[in-house]
Structures are given as structure tokens and as C-alpha cells.
Protein backbone atom coordinates (compact mmCIF):
# COMPACT_ATOMS: atom_id res chain seq x y z
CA UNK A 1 0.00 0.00 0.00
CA UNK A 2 1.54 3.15 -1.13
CA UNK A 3 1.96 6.06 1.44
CA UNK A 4 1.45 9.39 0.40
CA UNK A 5 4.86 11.68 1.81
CA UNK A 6 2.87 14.25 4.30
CA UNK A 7 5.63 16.95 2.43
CA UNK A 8 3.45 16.62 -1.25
CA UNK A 9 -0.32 16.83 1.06
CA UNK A 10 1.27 19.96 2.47
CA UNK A 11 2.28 21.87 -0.41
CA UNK A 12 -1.17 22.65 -1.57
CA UNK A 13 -2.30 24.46 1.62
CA UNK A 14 0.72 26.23 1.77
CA UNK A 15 0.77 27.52 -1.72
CA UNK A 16 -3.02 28.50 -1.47
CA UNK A 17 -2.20 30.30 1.80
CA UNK A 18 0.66 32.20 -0.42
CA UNK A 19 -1.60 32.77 -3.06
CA UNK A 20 -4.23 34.47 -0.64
CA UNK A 21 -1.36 36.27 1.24
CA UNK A 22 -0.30 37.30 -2.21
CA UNK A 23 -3.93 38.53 -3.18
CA UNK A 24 -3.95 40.91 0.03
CA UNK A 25 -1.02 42.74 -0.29
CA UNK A 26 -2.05 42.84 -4.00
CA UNK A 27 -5.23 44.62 -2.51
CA UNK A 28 -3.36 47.03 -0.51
CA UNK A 29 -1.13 47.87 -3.21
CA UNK A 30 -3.91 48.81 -5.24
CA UNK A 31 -5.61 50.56 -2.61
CA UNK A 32 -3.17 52.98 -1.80
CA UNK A 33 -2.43 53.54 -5.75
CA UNK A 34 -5.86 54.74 -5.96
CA UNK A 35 -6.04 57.02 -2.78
CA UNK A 36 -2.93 58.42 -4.31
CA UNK A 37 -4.19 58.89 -7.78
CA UNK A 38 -7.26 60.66 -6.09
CA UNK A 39 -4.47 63.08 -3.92
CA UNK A 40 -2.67 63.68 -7.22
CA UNK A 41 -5.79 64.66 -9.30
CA UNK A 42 -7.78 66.95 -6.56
CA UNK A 43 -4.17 68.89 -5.89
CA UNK A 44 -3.34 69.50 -9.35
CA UNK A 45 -6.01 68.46 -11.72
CA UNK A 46 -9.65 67.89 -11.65
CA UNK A 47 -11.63 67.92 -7.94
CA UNK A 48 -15.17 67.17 -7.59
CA UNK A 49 -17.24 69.81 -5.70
CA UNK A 50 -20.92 70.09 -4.33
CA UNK A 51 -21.94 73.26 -3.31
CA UNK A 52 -25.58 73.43 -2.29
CA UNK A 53 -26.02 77.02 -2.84
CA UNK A 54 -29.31 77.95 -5.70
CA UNK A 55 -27.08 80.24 -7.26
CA UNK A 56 -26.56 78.84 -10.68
CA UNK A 57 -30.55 77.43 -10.92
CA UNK A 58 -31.52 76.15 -12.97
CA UNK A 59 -27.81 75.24 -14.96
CA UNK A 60 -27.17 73.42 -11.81
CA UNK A 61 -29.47 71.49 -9.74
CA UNK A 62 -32.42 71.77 -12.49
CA UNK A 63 -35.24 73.17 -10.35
CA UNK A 64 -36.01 75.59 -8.03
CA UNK A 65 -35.06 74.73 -4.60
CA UNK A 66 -32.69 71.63 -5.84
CA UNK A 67 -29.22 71.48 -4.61
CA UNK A 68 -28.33 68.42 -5.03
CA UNK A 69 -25.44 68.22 -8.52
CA UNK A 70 -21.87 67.79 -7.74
CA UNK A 71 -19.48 68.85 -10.79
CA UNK A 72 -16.19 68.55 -11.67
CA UNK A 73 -13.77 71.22 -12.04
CA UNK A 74 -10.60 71.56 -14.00
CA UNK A 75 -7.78 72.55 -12.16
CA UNK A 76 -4.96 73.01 -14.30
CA UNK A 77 -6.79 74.69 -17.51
CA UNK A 78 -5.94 78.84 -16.26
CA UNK A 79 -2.63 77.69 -16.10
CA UNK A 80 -2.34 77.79 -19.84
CA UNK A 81 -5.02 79.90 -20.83
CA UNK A 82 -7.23 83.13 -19.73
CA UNK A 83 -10.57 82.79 -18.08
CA UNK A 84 -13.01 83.69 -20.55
CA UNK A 85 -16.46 85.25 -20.51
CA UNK A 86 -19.26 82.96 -20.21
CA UNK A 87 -17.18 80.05 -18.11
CA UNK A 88 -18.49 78.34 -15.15
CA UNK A 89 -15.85 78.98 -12.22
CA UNK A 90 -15.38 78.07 -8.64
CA UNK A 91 -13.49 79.75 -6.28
CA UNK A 92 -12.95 80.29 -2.96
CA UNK A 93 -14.22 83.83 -1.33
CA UNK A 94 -11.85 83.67 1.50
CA UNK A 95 -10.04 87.88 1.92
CA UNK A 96 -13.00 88.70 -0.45
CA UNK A 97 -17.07 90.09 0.39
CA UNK A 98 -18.40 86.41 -0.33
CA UNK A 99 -19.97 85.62 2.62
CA UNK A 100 -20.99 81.86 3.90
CA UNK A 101 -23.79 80.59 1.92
CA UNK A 102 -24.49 77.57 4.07
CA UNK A 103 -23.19 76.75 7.49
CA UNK A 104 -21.12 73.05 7.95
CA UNK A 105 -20.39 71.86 11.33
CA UNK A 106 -16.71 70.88 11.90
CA UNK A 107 -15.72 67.04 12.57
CA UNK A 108 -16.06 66.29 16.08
CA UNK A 109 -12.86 63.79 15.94
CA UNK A 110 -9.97 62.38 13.64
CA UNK A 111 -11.64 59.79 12.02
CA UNK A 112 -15.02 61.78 11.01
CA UNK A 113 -12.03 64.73 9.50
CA UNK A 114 -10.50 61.84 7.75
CA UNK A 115 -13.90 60.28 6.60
CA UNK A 116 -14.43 64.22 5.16
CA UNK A 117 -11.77 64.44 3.55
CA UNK A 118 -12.04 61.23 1.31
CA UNK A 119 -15.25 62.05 0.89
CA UNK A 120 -14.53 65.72 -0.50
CA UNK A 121 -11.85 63.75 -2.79
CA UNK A 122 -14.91 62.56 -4.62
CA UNK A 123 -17.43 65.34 -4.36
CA UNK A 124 -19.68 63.58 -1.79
CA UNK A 125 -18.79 65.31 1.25
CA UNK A 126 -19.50 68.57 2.86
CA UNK A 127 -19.52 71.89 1.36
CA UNK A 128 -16.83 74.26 1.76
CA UNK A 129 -17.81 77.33 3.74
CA UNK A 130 -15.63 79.32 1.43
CA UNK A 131 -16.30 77.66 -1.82
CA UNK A 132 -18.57 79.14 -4.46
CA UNK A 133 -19.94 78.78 -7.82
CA UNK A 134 -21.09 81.40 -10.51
CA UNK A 135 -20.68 82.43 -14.04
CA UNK A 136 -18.05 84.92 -15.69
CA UNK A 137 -19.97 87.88 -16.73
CA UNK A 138 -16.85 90.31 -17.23
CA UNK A 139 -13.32 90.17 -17.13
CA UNK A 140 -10.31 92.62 -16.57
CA UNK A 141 -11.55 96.28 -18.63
CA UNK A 142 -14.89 95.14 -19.11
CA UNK A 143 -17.83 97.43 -18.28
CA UNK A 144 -20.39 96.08 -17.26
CA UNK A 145 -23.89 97.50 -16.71
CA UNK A 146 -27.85 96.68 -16.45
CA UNK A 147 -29.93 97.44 -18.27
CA UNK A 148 -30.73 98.14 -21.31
CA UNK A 149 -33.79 96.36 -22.73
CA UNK A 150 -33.47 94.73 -19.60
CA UNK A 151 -30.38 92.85 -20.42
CA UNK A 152 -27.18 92.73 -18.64
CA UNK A 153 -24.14 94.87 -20.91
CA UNK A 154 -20.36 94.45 -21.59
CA UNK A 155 -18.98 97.22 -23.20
CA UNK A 156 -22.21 97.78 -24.52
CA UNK A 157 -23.53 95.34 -26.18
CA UNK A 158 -26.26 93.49 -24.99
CA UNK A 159 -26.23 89.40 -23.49
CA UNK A 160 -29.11 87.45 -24.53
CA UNK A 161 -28.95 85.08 -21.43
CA UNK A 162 -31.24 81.84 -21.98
CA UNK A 163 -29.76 80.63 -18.76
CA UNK A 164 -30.80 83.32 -16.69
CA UNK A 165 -33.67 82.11 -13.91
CA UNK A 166 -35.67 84.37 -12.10
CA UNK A 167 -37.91 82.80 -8.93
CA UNK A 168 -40.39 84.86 -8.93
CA UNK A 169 -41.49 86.09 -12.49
CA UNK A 170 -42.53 89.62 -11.75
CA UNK A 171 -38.55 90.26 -11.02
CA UNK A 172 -36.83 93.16 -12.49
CA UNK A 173 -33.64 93.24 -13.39
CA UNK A 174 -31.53 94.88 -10.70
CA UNK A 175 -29.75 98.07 -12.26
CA UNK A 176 -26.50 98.42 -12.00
CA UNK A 177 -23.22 99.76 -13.08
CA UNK A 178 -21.70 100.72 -15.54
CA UNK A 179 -18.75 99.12 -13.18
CA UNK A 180 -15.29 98.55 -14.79
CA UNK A 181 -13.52 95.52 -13.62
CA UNK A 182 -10.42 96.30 -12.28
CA UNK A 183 -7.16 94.80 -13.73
CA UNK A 184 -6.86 90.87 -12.52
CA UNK A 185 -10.14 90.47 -11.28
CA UNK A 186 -13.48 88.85 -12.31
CA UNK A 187 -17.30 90.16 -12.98
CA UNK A 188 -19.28 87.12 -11.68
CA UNK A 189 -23.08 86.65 -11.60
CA UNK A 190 -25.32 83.87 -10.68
CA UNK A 191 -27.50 82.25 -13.08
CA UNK A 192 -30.81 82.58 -10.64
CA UNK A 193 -30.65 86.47 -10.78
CA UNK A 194 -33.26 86.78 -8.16
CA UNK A 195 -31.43 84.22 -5.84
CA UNK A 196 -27.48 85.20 -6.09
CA UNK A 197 -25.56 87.13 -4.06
CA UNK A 198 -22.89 87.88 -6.69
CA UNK A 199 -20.45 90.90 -7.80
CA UNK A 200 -23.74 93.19 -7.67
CA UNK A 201 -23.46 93.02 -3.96
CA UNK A 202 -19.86 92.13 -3.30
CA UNK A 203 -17.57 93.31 -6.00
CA UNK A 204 -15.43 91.85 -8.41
CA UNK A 205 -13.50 88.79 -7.53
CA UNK A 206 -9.77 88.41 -7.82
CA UNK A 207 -8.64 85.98 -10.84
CA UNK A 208 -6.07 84.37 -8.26
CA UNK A 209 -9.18 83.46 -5.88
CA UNK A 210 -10.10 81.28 -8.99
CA UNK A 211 -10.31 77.19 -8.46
CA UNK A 212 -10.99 76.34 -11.45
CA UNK A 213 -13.60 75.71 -14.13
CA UNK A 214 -16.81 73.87 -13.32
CA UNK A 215 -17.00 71.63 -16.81
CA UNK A 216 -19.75 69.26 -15.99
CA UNK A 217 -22.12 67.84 -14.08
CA UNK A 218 -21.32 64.24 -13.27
CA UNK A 219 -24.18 63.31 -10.27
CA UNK A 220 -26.88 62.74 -9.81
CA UNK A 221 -26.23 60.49 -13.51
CA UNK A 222 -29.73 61.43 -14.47
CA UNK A 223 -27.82 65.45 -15.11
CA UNK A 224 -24.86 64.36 -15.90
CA UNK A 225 -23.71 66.62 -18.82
CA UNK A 226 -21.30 69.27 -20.05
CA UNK A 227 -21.26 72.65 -18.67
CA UNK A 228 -20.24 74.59 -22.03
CA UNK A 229 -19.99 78.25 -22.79
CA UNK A 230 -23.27 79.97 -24.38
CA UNK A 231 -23.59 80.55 -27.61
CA UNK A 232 -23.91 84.36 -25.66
CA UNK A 233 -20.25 84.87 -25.37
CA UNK A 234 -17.85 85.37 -28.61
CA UNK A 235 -15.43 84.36 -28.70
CA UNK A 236 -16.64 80.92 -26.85
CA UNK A 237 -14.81 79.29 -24.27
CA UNK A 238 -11.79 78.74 -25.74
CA UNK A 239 -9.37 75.56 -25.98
CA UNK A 240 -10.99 72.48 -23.80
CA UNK A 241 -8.45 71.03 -21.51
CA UNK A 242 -10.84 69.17 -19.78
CA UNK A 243 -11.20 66.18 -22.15
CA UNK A 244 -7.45 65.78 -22.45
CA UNK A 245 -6.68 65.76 -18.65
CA UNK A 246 -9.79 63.29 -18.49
CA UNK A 247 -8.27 60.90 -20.85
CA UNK A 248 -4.78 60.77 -18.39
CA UNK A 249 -6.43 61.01 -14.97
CA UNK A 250 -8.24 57.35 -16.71
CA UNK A 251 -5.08 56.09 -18.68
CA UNK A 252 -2.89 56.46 -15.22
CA UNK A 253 -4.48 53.69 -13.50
CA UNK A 254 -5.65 51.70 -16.13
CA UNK A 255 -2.41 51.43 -16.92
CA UNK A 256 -1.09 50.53 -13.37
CA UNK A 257 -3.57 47.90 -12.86
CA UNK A 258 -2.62 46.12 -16.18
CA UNK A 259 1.07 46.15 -15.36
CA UNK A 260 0.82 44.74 -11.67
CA UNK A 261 -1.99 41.97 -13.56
CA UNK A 262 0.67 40.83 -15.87
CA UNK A 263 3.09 40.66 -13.59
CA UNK A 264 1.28 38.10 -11.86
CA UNK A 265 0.61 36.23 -14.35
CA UNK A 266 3.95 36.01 -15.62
């Protein structure tokens, strides 16, 4: 009667407990790839934001009272380029006449700031105080004005503003102006003209407070869609960088994950 050597039952336990000891740092590997793909793209290149505010009704969160869109904002586009007229921008109000639009409670401990922060990484966590949203109106030597034919002015000529949302329909438009923006700063104006509190009230905004530009919606899925430049503004938006920097922030780890896969299979 043959006896099986207890060395050749032992091997297969031992290489499946490798191969599962394997799988887990594998795991980890990945994990922390990922987190640092999501560090490297909020710091230099695209960051998801959710700011509740009705400002930009109905371009952003589609009906009155909504606030529920997140978007994503390119980063590294004014690095290369001018803001332009007619752009979707966020930036943050801090040293400026912004004030608060909604009121966050800080994290009571370490975990609940960490749990923030990833959750800001992906535009799911809370507002920033400081952040806000609106659209360029005028930039450096502009004049702008309201109204004439009850349209907003730059330099003149009249906007015809499809995107412009007024609450309550018996709203005027507010007169203003003519106001020259200063040089290095921005003319920004909500899209719900009834509900912002935008360089009408608080002046112009300084191009350096600038995060970047909001380029589309991407939650809730059924909105998701691009946030272009109006047909308003000439010359358009300019060069899209977003599509470009879209394409590497997905190539990057695509690319990892296949290499570290055919290692192991090799």
C-alpha cells in the first residue's frame, strides 16, 4: 500500500495560503495607488465639488429649490489659458465680500475629519464654507452695466442670457453699473438672478481666488452633462483642456492595474 509523503499533502495548503497572502497585499497595493491617484488629481487636476447654494438654478441642480449636482472642475486649464467670458468657475471667497452661503459643522474627531476628507476627494462630502460657484460675466476692462432692454451689458452690447432664472417672475432686473472691472479680477453673476448674491453686492472677484472651471455635471447620472460656454459669449470658451486631462487622470491607472496583472501572471 503506497503512502502518500505528508511533504506533497502539504504543499497545496501552503501555496493556497501564499496565493491568498499574495492577493492581500495585492489589494493594498492597489488601494493605496488609488487614494494616491485621487491626492494627485484633486491637488493638481480635476476635484469634484458640491456646493448646495441655488445660485446657478436652474444650470445646476435643475429646479427651483434643488441642490443636489456635484461637478467637476478643471484645475490646471488657467494655467495655460485666460478665463473667458461665459465660463463656469469656482473659487474660494476667503479675503473677499463672499460671505458663507451655508453653514457646515466641523468634525467632532480624527476619524469623522478623515472620513471628510475622502469624501470631498470625490465630491460627496460637505460643502466648503468658502467655496462658491457662478458664471463669468466680465473680465479685466470690461464694463459692465444693467440694463438696457433689460439685459445685462459688456462694453455695450447686450447678453441674450437663456440661462438666466428668475424665482419669482414679476422680477426686475436689478440696475446696476456701468462698473469697470479692475485689472486681474473677475465680474461674476449667478445664473438665478433673483437668488445670487454675486459681484452686484460684493464686488469683483480676484482671478487668483479662482479654483478652477466647473465643466460638468457628473451626479446625480440622471444630469450628468457638459457645462459649455453659451452661444452668448464670442469668442466661446476657448481651448478644452478638460477632455485631455480626463483621458490621463483614466489612462494612469488603467495602466497601473494592467502592469501589476501581468506581472502576476507572468
Amino acid at each position: 500500500m503506497d503512502v502518500m509523503d505528508p511533504a506533497l499533502i502539504a504543499q497545496p495548503e501552503e501555496d493556497e495560503e501564499h496565493t491568498k497572502r499574495s492577493y492581500t497585499k495585492e489589494m493594498w497595493f492597489l488601494l493605496l495607488v488609488a487614494l494616491g491617484l485621487a491626492l494627485l488629481l484633486k491637488s493638481f487636476l480635476i476635484q469634484a465639488f458640491f456646493i448646495p447654494s441655488g445660485s446657478m438654478e436652474k444650470t445646476l441642480h435643475g429646479c427651483s429649490g434643488c441642490s443636489g449636482d456635484r461637478v467637476l472642475v478643471n484645475k490646471v486649464v488657467y494655467k495655460f489659458r485666460d478665463i473667458h467670458r461665459g465660463e463656469i468657475v469656482v473659487f474660494n471667497g476667503k479675503g473677499t465680500n463672499f460671505t458663507s452661503e451655508t453653514t457646515v459643522d466641523p468634525p467632532k474627531n480624527l476619524v469623522q475629519k478623515v472620513l471628510r476628507e475622502v469624501q470631498s476627494w470625490i465630491g460627496f462630502g460637505a460643502p466648503g464654507d468658502k467655496d462658491f460657484i457662478k458664471r463669468v460675466i466680465g473680465v479685466e476692462g470690461d464694463v459692465v452695466a444693467c440694463c438696457t432692454d433689460g439685459h445685462v451689458t459688456v462694453n455695450g452690447e447686450e447678453l441674450i442670457e437663456p440661462y438666466v432664472y428668475y424665482s419669482d417672475t414679476s422680477t426686475k432686473p436689478m440696475e446696476f453699473g456701468p462698473t469697470t472691472v479692475p485689472d486681474g479680477e473677475l465680474y461674476l453673476m449667478g445664473d438665478h438672478r433673483d437668488g445670487s448674491s454675486d459681484s452686484r453686492f460684493n464686488g469683483t472677484v480676484p482671478e487668483k481666488a479662482v479654483v478652477g472651471r466647473a465643466f460638468a455635471i457628473f451626479f446625480p447620472v440622471s444630469r450628468a452633462t457638459v457645462l459649455g460656454v453659451p452661444s452668448t459669449f464670442d469668442p466661446p470658451g476657448g481651448p478644452q483642456a478638460a477632455p485631455h486631462v480626463l483621458g490621463f487622470a483614466l489612462a494612469v491607472p488603467i495602466t497601473v492595474v494592467r502592469r501589476r496583472l501581468r506581472v502576476r501572471t507572468d
